[in-house]
Protein backbone atom coordinates (compact mmCIF):
# COMPACT_ATOMS: atom_id res chain seq x y z
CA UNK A 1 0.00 0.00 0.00
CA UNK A 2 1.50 3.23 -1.39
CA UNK A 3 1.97 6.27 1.38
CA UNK A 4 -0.71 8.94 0.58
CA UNK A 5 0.75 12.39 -0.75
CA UNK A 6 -0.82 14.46 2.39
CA UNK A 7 1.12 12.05 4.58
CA UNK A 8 4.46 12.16 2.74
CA UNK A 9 4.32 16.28 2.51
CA UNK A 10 3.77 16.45 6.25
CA UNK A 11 6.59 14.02 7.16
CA UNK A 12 9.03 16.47 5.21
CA UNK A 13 7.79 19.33 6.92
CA UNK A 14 8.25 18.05 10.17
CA UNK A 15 11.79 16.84 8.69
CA UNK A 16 12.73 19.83 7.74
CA UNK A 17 11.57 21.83 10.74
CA UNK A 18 13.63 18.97 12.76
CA UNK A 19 16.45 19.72 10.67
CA UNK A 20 16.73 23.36 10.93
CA UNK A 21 17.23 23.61 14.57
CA UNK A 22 19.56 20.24 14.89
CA UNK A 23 21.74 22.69 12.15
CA UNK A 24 21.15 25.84 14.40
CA UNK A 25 22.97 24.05 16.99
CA UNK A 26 25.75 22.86 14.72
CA UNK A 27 26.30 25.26 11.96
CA UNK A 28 24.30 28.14 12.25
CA UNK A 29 23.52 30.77 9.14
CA UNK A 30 21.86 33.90 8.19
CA UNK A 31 18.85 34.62 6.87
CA UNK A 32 19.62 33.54 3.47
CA UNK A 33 20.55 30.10 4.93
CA UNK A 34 24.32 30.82 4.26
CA UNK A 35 26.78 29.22 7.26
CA UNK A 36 28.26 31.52 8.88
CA UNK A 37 31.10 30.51 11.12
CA UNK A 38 31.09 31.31 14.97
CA UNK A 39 32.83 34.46 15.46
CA UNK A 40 37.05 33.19 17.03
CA UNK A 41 37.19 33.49 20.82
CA UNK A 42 40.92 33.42 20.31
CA UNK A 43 43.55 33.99 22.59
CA UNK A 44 46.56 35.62 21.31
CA UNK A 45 48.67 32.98 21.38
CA UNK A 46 52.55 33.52 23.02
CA UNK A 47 55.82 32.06 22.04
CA UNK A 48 57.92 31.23 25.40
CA UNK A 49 62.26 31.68 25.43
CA UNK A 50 64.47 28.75 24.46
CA UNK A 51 65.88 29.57 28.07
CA UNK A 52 62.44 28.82 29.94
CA UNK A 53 61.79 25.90 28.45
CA UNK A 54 65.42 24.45 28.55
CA UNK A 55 64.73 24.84 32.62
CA UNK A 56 61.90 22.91 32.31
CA UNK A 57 61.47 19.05 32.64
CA UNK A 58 59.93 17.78 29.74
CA UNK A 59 56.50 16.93 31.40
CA UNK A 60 56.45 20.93 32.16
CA UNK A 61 56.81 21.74 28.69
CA UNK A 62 53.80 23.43 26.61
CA UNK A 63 51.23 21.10 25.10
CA UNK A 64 49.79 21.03 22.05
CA UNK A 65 46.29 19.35 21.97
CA UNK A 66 44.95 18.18 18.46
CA UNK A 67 41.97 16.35 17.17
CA UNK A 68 43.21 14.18 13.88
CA UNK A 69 39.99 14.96 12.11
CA UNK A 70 39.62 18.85 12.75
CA UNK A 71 41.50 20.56 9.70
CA UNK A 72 42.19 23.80 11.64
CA UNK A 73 44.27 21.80 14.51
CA UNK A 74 46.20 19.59 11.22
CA UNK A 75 47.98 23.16 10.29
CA UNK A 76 49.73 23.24 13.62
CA UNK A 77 50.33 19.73 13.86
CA UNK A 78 52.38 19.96 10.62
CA UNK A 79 54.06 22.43 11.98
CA UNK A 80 54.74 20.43 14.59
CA UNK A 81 56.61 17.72 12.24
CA UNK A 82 57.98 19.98 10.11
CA UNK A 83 59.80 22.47 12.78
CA UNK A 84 60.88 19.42 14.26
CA UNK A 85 59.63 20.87 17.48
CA UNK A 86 59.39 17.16 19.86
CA UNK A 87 61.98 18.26 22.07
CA UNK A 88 60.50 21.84 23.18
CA UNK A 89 56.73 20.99 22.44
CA UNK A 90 54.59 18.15 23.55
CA UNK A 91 51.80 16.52 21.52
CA UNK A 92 48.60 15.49 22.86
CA UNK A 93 45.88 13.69 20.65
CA UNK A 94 42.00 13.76 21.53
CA UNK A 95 39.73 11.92 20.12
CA UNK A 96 36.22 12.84 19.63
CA UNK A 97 33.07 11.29 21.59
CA UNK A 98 30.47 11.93 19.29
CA UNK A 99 27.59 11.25 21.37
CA UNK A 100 28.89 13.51 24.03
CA UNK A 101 29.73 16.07 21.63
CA UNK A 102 33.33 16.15 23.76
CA UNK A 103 37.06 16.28 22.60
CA UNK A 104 38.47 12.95 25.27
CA UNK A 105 41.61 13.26 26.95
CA UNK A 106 43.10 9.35 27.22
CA UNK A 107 45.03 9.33 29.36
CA UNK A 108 43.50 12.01 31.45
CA UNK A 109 45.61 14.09 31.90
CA UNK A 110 45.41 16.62 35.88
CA UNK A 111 42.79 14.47 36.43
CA UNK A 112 40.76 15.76 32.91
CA UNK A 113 38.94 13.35 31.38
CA UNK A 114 38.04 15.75 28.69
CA UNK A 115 39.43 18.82 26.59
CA UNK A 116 36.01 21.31 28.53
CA UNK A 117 37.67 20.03 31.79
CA UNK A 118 41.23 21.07 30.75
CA UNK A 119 39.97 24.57 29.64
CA UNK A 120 38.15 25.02 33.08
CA UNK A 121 41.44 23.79 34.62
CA UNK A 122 42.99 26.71 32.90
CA UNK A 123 40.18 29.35 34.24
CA UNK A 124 38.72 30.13 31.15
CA UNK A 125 35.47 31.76 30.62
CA UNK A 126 31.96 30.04 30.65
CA UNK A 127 31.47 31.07 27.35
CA UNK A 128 34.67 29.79 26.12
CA UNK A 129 34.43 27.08 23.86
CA UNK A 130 36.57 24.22 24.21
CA UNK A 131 37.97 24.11 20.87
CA UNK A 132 41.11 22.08 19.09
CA UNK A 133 43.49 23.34 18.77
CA UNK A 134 44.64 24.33 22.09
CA UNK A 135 48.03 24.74 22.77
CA UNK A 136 48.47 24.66 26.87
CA UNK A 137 51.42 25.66 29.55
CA UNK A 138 51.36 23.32 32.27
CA UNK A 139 53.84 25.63 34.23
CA UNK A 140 55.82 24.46 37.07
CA UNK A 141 54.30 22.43 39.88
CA UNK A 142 54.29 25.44 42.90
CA UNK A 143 52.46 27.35 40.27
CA UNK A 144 49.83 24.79 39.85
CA UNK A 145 47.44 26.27 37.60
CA UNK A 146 47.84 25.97 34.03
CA UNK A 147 47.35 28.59 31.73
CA UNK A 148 45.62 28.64 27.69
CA UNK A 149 48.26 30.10 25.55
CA UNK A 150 46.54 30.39 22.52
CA UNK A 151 43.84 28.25 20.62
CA UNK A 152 43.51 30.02 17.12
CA UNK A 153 45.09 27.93 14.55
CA UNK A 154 45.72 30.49 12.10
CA UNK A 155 47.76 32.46 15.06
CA UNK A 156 49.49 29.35 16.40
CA UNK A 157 51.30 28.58 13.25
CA UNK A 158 52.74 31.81 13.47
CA UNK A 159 53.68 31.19 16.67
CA UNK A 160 54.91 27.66 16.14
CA UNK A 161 56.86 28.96 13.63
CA UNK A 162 59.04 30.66 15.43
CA UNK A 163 58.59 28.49 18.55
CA UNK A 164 62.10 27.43 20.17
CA UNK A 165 63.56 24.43 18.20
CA UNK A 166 66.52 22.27 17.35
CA UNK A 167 69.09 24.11 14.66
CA UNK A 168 68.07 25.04 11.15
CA UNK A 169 64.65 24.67 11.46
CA UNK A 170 63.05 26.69 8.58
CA UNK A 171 60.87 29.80 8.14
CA UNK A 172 57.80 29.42 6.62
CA UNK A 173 56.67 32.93 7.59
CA UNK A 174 59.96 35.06 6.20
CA UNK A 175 59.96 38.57 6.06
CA UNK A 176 60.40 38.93 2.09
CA UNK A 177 57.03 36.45 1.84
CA UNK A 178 54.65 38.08 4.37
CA UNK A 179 52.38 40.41 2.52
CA UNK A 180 52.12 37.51 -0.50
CA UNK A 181 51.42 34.76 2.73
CA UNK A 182 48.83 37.02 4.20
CA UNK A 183 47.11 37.56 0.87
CA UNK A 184 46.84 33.89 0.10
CA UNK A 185 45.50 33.86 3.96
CA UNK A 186 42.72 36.02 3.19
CA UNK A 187 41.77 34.76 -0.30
CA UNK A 188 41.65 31.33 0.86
CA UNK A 189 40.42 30.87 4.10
CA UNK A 190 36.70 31.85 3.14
CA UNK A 191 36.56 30.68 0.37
CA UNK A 192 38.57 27.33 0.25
CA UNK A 193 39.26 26.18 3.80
CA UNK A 194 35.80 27.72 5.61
CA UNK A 195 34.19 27.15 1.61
CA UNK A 196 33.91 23.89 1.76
CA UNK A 197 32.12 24.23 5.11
CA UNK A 198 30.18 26.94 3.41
CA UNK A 199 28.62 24.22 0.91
CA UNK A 200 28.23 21.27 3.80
CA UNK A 201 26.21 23.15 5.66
CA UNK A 202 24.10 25.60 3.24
CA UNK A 203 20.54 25.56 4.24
CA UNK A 204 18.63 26.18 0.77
CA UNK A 205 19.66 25.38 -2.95
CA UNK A 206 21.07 29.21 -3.67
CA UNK A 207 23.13 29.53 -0.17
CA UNK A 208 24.76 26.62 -1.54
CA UNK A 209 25.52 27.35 -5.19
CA UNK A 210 26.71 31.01 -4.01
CA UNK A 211 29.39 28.82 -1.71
CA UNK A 212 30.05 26.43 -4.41
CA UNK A 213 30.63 28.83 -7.16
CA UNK A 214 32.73 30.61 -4.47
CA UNK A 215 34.75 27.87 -3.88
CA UNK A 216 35.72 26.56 -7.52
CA UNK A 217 36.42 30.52 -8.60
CA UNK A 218 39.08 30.06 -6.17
CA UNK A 219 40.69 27.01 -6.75
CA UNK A 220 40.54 27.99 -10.37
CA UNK A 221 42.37 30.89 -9.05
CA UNK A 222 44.61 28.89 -7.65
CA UNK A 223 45.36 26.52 -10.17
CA UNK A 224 46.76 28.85 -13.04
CA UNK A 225 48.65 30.73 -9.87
CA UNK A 226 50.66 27.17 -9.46
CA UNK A 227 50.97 27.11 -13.33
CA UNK A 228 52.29 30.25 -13.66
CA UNK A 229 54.69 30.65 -9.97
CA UNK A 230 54.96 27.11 -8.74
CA UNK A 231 55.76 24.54 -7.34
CA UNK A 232 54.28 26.10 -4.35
CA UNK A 233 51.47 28.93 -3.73
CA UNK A 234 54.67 31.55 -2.95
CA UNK A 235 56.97 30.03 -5.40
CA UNK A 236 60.35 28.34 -4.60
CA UNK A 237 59.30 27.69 -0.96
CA UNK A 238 57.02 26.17 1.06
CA UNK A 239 55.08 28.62 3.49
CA UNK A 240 52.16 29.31 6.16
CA UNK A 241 50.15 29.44 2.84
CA UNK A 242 50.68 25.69 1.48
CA UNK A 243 50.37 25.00 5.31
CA UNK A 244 47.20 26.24 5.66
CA UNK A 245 45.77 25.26 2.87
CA UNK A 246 46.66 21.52 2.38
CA UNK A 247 44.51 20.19 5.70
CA UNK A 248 41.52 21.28 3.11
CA UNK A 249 43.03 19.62 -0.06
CA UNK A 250 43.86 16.30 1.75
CA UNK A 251 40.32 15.63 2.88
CA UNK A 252 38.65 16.45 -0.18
CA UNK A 253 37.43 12.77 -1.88
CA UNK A 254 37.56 11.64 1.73
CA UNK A 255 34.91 13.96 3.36
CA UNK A 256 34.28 17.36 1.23
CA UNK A 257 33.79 16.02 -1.95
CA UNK A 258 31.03 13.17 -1.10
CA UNK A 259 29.50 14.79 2.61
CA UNK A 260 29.54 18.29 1.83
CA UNK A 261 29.05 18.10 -1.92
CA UNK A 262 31.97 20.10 -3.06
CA UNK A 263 31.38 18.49 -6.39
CA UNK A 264 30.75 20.83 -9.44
CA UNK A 265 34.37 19.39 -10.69
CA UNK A 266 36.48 16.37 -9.62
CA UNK A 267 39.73 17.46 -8.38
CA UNK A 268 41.69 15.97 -11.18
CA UNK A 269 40.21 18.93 -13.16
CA UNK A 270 43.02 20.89 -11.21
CA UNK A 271 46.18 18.89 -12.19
CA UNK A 272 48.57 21.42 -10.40
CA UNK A 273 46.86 21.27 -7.22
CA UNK A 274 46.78 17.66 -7.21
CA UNK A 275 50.86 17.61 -7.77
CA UNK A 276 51.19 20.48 -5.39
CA UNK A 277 49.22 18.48 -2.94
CA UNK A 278 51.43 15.07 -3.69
CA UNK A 279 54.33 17.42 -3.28
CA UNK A 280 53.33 18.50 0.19
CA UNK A 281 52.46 15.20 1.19
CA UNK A 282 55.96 13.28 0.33
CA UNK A 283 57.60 15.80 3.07
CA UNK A 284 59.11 14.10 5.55
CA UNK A 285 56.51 13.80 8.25
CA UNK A 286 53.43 14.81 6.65
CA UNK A 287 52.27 11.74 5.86
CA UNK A 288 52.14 10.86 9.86
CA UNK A 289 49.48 13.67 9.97
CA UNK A 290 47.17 12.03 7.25
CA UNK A 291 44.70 8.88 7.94
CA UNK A 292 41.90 9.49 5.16
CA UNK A 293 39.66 6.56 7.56
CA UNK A 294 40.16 8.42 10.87
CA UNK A 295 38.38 11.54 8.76
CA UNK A 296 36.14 9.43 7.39
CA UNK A 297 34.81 8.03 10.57
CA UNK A 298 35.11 11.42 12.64
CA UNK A 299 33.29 13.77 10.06
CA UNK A 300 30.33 10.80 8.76
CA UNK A 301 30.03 9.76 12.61
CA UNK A 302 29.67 13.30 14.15
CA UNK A 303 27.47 15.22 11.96
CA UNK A 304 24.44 13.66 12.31
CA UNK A 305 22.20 16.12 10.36
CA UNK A 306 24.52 15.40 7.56
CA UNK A 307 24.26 11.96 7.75
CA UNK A 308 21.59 10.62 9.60
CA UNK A 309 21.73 6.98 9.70
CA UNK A 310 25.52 6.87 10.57
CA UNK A 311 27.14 4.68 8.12
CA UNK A 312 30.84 5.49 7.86
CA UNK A 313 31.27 4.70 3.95
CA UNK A 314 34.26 2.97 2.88
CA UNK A 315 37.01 4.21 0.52
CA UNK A 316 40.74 4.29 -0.60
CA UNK A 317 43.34 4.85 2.14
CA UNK A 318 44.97 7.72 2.08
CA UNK A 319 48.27 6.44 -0.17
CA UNK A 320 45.54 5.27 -2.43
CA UNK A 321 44.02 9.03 -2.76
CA UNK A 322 47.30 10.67 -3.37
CA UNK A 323 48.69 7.99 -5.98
CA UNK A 324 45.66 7.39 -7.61
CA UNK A 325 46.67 10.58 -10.22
């Protein structure tokens, strides 16, 4: 027996309606239904002497808490490998609970079980939310209380960058490169890296061909760029530009292509960005930062408006993704 027409329209409604406010809570938009990303609650984040940290033992070093899906905390963790930075900087991986909604802490770590707990610890604000990356000063014992240095990716890896570290470690933020770094910053982090999240999460049909036309204009943009300056998006060498951009690039058949429907072209329509990309990712290191199934499971298991039912999908691994052009 076929499900009358009055029946079926109502169940949308009601599916929609449900829909809306489930997507309030996670990605909320304007009026036109376009996302709009919470506004940063960052703290400036500050770079401490290779002389305070050399006094330090090494569980009173900083700590650098990632998640391995979030895209935002993969910039600093590259910087991380790259910088070399294991001896002056430790690493701590949370994983996400996604019923709880909560970054875990395993093992806890002050007696935190969680990444909320460890920004309470800290004495941050109520209203301060508990976001990866987070990069934490433990401090010395008598001073007990640790303190949030920073937790705004986009300052840490200028931070990082010139964090304390073992002998020619490079620059990825030189002088002679700024203004062209920060210029790539601002062209591509609405469009490309917060784009993508811009077409996920659209609420109506236009909201989400405004972010999708966005989105390919740019990585047009920045295709003929790498034809015409490469290898990389400042020329000769590798910067805070490639750095923030790849955590984007790497996920995109994974997660941004098939969830959030960044599809009006494969990537292989951009043959530079795909070499670029296999550039970055044969770096020493890099590839330690990548699991395409960790993404796959983080991303199709936590957003539940996105993907209702929960099935993680399978796919290639992430050697497969990167040799498969």
């Amino acid at each position: 027996m076929s499900i009358p027409p009055t029946i079926v329209a109502s169940a949308r409604k009601a599916w929609k309606w449900q829909w809306n406010q489930l997507m309030n809570g996670l990605a909320p938009s304007d009026k036109e239904g376009n996302y709009c990303r919470k506004p940063s609650q960052a703290k400036e984040a500050k770079t401490p002497s290779r002389d305070d940290l050399q006094k330090r033992e090494p569980q009173e070093l900083p700590i650098l808490i990632i998640g391995r899906s979030c895209p935002w905390a993969h910039r600093t963790w590259l910087i991380y490998e790259l910088r070399n930075l294991k001896s002056n900087l430790n690493l701590l991986i949370a994983e996400p609970d996604y019923k709880a909604g909560l970054w875990i802490i395993k093992p806890h770590w002050r007696g935190c079980k969680n990444l909320l707990e460890i920004y309470k610890l800290c004495g941050t604000a109520p209203t301060q939310r508990a976001t990866v990356p987070a990069l934490i000063d433990p401090q010395k014992k008598k001073e007990n209380t640790p303190k949030l240095l920073g937790n705004e990716s986009a300052q840490l890896v200028e931070a990082m960058n010139i964090w304390p570290s073992e002998e020619n470690s490079p620059d990825f933020y030189p002088s002679n490169l700024r203004e062209e770094i920060n210029k790539w910053q601002k062209t591509l982090q609405d469009s490309v890296n917060n784009g993508v999240y811009k077409c996920g999460f659209a609420r109506n049909q236009d909201s989400y061909e405004k972010a999708s036309e966005g989105l390919f204009y740019s990585l047009t943009k920045l295709e003929r760029s790498l034809s015409d300056k490469g290898p990389w998006l400042c020329g000769e060498k590798l910067t805070l530009a490639d750095i923030r951009l790849f955590p984007t690039m790497i996920r995109w058949e994974a997660v941004y292509a098939p969830l959030f429907r960044c599809s009006q072209k494969p990537l292989s329509a951009f043959p530079k960005i795909i070499n670029w990309r296999k550039n970055f990712f044969s770096i020493n290191g890099v590839s330690n930062t990548c699991n395409a199934m960790n993404w796959r499971e983080d991303y199709y298991g936590a957003l539940f408006p996105l993907n209702p039912n929960n099935i993680i999908p399978n796919g290639p691994n992430i050697n497969e993704i990167i040799n498969t052009f």
